[in-house]
Structures are given as structure tokens and as C-alpha cells.
PDB file of N, CA and C in Angstrom:
ATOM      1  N   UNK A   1     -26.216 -14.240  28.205  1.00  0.00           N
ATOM      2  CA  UNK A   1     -24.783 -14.224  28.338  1.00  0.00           C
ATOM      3  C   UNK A   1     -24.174 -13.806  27.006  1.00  0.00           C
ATOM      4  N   UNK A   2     -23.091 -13.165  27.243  1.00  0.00           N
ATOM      5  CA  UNK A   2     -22.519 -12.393  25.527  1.00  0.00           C
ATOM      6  C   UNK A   2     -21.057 -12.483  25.830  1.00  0.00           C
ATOM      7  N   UNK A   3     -20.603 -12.986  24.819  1.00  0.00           N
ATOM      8  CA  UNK A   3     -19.342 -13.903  24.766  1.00  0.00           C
ATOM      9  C   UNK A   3     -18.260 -12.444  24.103  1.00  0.00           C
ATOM     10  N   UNK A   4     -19.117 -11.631  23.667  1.00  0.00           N
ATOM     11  CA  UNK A   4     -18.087 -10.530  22.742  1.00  0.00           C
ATOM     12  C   UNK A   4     -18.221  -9.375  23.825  1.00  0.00           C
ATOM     13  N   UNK A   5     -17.333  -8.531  23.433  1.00  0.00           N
ATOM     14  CA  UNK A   5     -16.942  -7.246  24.457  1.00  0.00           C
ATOM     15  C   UNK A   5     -18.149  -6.103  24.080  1.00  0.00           C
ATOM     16  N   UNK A   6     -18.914  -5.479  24.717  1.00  0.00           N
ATOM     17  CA  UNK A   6     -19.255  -4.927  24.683  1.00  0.00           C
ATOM     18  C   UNK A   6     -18.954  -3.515  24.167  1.00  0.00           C
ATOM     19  N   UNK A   7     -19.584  -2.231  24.069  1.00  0.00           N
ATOM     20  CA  UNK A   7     -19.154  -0.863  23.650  1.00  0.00           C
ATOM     21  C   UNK A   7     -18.839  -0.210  24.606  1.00  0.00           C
ATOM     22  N   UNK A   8     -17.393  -0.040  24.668  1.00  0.00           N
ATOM     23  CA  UNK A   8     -17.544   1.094  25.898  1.00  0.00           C
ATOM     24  C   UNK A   8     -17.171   0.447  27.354  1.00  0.00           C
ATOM     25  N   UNK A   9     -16.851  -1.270  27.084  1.00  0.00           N
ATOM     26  CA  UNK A   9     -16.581  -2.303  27.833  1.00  0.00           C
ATOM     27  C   UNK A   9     -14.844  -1.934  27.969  1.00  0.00           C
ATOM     28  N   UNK A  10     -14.229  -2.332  28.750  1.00  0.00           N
ATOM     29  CA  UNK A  10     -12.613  -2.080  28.527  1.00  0.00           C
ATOM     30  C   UNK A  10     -12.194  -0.915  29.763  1.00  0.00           C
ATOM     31  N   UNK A  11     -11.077  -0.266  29.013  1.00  0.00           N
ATOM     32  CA  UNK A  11     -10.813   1.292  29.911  1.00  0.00           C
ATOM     33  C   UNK A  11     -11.508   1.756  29.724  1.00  0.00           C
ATOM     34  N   UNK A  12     -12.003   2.281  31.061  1.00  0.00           N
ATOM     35  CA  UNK A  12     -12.623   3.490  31.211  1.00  0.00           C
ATOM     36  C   UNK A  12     -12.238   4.833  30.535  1.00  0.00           C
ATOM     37  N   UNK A  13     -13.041   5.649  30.343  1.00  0.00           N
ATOM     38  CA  UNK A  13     -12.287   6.577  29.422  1.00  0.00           C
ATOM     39  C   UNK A  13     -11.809   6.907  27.969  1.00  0.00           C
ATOM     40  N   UNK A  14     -11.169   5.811  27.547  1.00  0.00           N
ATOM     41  CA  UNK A  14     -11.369   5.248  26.321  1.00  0.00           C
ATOM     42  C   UNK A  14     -11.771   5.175  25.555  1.00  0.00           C
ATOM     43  N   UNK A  15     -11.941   5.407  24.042  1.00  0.00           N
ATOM     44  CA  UNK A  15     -13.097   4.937  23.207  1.00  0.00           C
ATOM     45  C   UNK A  15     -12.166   4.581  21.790  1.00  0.00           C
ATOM     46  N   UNK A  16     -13.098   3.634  21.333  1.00  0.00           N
ATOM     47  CA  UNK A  16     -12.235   3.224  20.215  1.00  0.00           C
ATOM     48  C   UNK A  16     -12.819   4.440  18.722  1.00  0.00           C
ATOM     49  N   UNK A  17     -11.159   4.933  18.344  1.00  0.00           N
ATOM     50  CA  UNK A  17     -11.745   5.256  16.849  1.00  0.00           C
ATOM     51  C   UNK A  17     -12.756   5.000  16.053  1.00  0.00           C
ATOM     52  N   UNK A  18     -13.494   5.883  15.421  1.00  0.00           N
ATOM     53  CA  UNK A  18     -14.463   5.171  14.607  1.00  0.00           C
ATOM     54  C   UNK A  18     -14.045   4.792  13.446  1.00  0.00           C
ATOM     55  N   UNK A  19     -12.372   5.111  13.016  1.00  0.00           N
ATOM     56  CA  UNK A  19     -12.718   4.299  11.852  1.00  0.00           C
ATOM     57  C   UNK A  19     -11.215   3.134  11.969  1.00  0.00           C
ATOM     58  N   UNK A  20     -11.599   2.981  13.449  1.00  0.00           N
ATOM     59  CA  UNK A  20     -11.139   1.004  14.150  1.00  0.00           C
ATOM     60  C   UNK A  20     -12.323   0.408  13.880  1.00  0.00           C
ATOM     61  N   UNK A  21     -13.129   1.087  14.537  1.00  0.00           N
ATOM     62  CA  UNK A  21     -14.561   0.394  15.111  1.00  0.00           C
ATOM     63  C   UNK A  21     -15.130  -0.527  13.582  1.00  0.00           C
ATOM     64  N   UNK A  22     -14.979   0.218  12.678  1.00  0.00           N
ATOM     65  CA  UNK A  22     -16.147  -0.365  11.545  1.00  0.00           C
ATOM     66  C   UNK A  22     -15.349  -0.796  10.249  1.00  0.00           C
ATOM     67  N   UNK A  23     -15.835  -1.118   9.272  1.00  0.00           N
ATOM     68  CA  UNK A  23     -15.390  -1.909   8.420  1.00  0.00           C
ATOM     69  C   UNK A  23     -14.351  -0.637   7.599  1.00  0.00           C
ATOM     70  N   UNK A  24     -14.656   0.376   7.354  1.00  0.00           N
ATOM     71  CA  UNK A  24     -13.537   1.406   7.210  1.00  0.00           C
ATOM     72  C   UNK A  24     -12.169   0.832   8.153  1.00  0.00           C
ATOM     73  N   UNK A  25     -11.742   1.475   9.043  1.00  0.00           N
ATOM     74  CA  UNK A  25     -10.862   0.741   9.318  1.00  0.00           C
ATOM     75  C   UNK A  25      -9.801  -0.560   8.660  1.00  0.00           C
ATOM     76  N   UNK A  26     -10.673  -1.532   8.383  1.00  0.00           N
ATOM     77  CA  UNK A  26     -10.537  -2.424   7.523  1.00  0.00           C
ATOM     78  C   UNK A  26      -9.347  -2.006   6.153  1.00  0.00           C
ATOM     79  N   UNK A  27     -10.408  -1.377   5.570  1.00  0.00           N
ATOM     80  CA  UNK A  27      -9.809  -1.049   4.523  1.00  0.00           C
ATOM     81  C   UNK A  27      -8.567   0.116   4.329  1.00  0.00           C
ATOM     82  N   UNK A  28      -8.760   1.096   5.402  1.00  0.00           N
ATOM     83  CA  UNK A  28      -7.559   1.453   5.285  1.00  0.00           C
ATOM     84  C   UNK A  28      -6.544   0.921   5.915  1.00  0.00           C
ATOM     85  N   UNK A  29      -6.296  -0.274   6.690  1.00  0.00           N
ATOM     86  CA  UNK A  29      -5.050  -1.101   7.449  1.00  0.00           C
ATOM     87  C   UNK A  29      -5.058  -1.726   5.897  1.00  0.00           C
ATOM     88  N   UNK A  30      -5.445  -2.363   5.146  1.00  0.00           N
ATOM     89  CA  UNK A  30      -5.095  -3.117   3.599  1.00  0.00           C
ATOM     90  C   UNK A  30      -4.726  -1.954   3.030  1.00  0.00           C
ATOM     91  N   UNK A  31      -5.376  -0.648   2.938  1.00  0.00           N
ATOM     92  CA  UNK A  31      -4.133  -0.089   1.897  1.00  0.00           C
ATOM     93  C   UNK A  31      -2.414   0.261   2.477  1.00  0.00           C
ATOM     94  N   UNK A  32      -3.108   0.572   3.514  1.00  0.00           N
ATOM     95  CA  UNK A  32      -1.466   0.899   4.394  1.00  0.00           C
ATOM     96  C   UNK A  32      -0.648  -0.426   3.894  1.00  0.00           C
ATOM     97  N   UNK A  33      -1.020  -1.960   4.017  1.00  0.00           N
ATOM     98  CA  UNK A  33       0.000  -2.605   3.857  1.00  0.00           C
ATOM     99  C   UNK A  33       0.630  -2.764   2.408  1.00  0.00           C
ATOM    100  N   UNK A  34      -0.835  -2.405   1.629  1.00  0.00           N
ATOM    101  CA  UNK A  34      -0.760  -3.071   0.182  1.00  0.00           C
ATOM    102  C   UNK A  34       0.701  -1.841   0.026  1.00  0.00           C
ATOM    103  N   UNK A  35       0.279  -0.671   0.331  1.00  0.00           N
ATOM    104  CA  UNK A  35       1.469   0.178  -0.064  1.00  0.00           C
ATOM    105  C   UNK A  35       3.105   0.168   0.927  1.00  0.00           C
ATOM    106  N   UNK A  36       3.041  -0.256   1.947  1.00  0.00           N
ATOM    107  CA  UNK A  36       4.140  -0.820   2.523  1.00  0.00           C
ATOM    108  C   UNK A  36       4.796  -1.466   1.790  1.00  0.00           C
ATOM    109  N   UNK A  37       4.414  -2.869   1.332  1.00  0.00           N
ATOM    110  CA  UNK A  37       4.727  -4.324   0.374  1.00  0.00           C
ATOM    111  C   UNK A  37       5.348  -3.497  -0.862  1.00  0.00           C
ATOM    112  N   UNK A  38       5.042  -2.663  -0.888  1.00  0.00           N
ATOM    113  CA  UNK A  38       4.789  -1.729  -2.850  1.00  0.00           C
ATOM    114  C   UNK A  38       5.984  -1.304  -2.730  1.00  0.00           C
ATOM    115  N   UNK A  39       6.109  -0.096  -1.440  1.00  0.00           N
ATOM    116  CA  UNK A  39       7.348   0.497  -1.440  1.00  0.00           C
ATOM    117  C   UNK A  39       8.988  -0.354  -0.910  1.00  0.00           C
ATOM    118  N   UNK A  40       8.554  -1.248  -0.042  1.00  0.00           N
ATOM    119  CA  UNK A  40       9.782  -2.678   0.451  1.00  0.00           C
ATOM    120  C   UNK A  40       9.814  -2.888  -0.762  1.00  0.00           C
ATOM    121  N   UNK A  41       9.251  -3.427  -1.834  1.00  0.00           N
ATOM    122  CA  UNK A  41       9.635  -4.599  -3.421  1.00  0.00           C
ATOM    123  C   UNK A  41      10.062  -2.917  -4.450  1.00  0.00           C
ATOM    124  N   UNK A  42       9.852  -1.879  -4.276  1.00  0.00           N
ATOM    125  CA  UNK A  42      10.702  -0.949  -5.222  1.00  0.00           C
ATOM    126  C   UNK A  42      12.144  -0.669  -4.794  1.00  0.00           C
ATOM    127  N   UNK A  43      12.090  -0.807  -2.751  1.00  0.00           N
ATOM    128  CA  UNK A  43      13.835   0.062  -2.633  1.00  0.00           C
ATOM    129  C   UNK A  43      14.516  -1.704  -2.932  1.00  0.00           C
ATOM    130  N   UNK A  44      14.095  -2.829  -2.912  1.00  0.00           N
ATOM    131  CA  UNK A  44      14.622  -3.932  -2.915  1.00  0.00           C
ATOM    132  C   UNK A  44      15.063  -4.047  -3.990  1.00  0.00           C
ATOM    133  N   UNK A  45      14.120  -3.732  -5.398  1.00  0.00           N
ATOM    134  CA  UNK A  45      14.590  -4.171  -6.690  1.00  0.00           C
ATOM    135  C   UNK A  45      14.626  -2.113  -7.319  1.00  0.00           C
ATOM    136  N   UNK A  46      15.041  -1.820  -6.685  1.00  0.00           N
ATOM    137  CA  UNK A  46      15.207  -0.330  -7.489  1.00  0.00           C
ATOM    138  C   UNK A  46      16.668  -0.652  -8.646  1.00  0.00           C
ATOM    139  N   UNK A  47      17.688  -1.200  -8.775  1.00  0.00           N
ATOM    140  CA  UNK A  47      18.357  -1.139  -9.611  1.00  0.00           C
ATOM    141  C   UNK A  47      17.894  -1.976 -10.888  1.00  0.00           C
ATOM    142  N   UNK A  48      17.404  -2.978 -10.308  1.00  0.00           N
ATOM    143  CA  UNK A  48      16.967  -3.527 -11.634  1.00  0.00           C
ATOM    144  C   UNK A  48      16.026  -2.897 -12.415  1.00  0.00           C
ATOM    145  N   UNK A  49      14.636  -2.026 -11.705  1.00  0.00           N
ATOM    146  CA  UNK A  49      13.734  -1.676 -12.052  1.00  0.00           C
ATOM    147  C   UNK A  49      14.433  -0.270 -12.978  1.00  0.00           C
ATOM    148  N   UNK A  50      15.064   0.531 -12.441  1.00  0.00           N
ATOM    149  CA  UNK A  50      15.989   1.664 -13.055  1.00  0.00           C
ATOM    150  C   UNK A  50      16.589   1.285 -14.721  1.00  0.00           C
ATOM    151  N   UNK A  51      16.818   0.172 -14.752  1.00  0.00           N
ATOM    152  CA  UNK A  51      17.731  -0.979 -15.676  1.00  0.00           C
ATOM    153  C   UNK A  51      16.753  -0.638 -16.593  1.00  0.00           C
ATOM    154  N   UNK A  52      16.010  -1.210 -16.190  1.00  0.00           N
ATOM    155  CA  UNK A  52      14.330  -1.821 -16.833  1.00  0.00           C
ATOM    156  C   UNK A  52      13.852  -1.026 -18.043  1.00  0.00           C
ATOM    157  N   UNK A  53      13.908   0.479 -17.463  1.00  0.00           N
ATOM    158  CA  UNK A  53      13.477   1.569 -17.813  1.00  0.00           C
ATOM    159  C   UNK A  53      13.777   2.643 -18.426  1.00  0.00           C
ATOM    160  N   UNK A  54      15.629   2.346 -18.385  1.00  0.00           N
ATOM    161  CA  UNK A  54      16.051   2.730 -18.831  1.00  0.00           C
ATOM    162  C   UNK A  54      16.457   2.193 -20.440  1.00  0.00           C
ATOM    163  N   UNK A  55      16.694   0.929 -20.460  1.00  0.00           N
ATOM    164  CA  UNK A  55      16.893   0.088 -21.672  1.00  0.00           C
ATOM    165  C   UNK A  55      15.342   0.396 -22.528  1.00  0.00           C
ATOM    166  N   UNK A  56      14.275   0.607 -21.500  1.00  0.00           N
ATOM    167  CA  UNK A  56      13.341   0.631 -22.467  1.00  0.00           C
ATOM    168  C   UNK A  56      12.607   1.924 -23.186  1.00  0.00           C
ATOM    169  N   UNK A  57      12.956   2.637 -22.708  1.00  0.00           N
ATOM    170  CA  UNK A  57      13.002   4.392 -23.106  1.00  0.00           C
ATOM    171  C   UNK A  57      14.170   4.491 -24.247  1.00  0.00           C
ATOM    172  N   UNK A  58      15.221   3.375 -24.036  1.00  0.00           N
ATOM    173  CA  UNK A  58      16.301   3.917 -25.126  1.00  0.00           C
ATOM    174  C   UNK A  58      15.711   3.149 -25.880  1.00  0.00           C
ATOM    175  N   UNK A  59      15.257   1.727 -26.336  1.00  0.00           N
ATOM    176  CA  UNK A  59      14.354   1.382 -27.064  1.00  0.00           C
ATOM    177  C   UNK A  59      13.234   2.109 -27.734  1.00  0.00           C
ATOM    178  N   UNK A  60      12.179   2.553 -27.019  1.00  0.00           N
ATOM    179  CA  UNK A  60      11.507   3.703 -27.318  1.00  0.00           C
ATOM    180  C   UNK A  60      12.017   4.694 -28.037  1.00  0.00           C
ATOM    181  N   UNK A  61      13.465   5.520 -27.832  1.00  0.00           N
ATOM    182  CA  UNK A  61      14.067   6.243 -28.663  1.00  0.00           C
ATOM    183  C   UNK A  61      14.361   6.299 -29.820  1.00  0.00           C
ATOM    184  N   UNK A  62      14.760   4.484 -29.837  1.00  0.00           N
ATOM    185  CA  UNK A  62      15.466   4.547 -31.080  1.00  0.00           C
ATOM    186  C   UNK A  62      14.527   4.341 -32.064  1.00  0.00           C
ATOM    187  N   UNK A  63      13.405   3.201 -31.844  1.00  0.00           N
ATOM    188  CA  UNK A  63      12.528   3.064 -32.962  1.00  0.00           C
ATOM    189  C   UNK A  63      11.680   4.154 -33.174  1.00  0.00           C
ATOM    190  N   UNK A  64      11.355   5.141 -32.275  1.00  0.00           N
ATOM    191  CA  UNK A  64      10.755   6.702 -32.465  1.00  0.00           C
ATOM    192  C   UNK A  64      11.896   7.384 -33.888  1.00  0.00           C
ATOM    193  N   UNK A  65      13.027   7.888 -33.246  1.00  0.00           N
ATOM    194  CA  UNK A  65      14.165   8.188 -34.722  1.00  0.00           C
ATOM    195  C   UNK A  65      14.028   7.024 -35.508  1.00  0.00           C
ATOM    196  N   UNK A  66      13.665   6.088 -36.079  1.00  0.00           N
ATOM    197  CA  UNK A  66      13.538   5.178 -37.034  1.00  0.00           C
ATOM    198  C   UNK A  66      12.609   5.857 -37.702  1.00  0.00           C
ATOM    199  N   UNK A  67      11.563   5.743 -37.270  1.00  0.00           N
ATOM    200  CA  UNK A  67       9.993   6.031 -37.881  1.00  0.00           C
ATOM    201  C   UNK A  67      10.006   7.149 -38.009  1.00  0.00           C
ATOM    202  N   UNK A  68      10.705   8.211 -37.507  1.00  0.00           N
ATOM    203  CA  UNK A  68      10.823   9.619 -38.036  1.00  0.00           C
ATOM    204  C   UNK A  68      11.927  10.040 -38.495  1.00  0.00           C
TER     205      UNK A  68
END
């Protein structure tokens, strides 16, 4: 007796992707989200991050004209 679905068990016709089927799969559904999460937390904090970068490039500027 076998408690799990078989290959090819299901619709007829059908077949699952091979890269559902195996541990690939896997890993690309984690990057898809890791980069989902990535791009939601940049349009969320894009002004601050803009802020960020900008104060710190003019920082960068100024002690660059210091030292030169």
C-alpha cells in the first residue's frame, strides 16, 4: 500500500514540470520570493533609501574635495 501519489497518478494527460518535480524547483520558488520581499521593502522604503544615498555620496564628496 503507498500512501504518496504516484508518477503520472492524477490527470490524465498531464505531467508535472520537471523543474516542479525535483528539488530545482525548490530553489527557484525561494529565489522568486527572496526577490519579491527585495523589491516590496525597496518601493516601500524608496524615499528613505534615496535620502540615504544621497546624504552619503554628498558626504563622499565632500571629504573626497578635502583630501584633494
Amino acid at each position: 500500500m503507498t500512501l504518496g501519489r504516484k508518477k503520472g497518478a492524477g490527470r490524465p494527460g498531464r505531467r508535472v514540470p520537471a523543474w516542479l518535480d525535483g528539488e530545482e524547483g525548490i530553489g527557484t520558488l525561494e529565489v522568486v520570493l527572496i526577490a519579491a520581499v527585495v523589491i516590496i521593502l525597496v518601493v516601500l522604503f524608496k524615499d528613505w533609501i534615496t535620502g540615504f544615498l544621497t546624504d552619503l555620496f554628498g558626504r563622499v564628496e565632500n571629504e573626497a574635495d578635502r583630501l584633494f
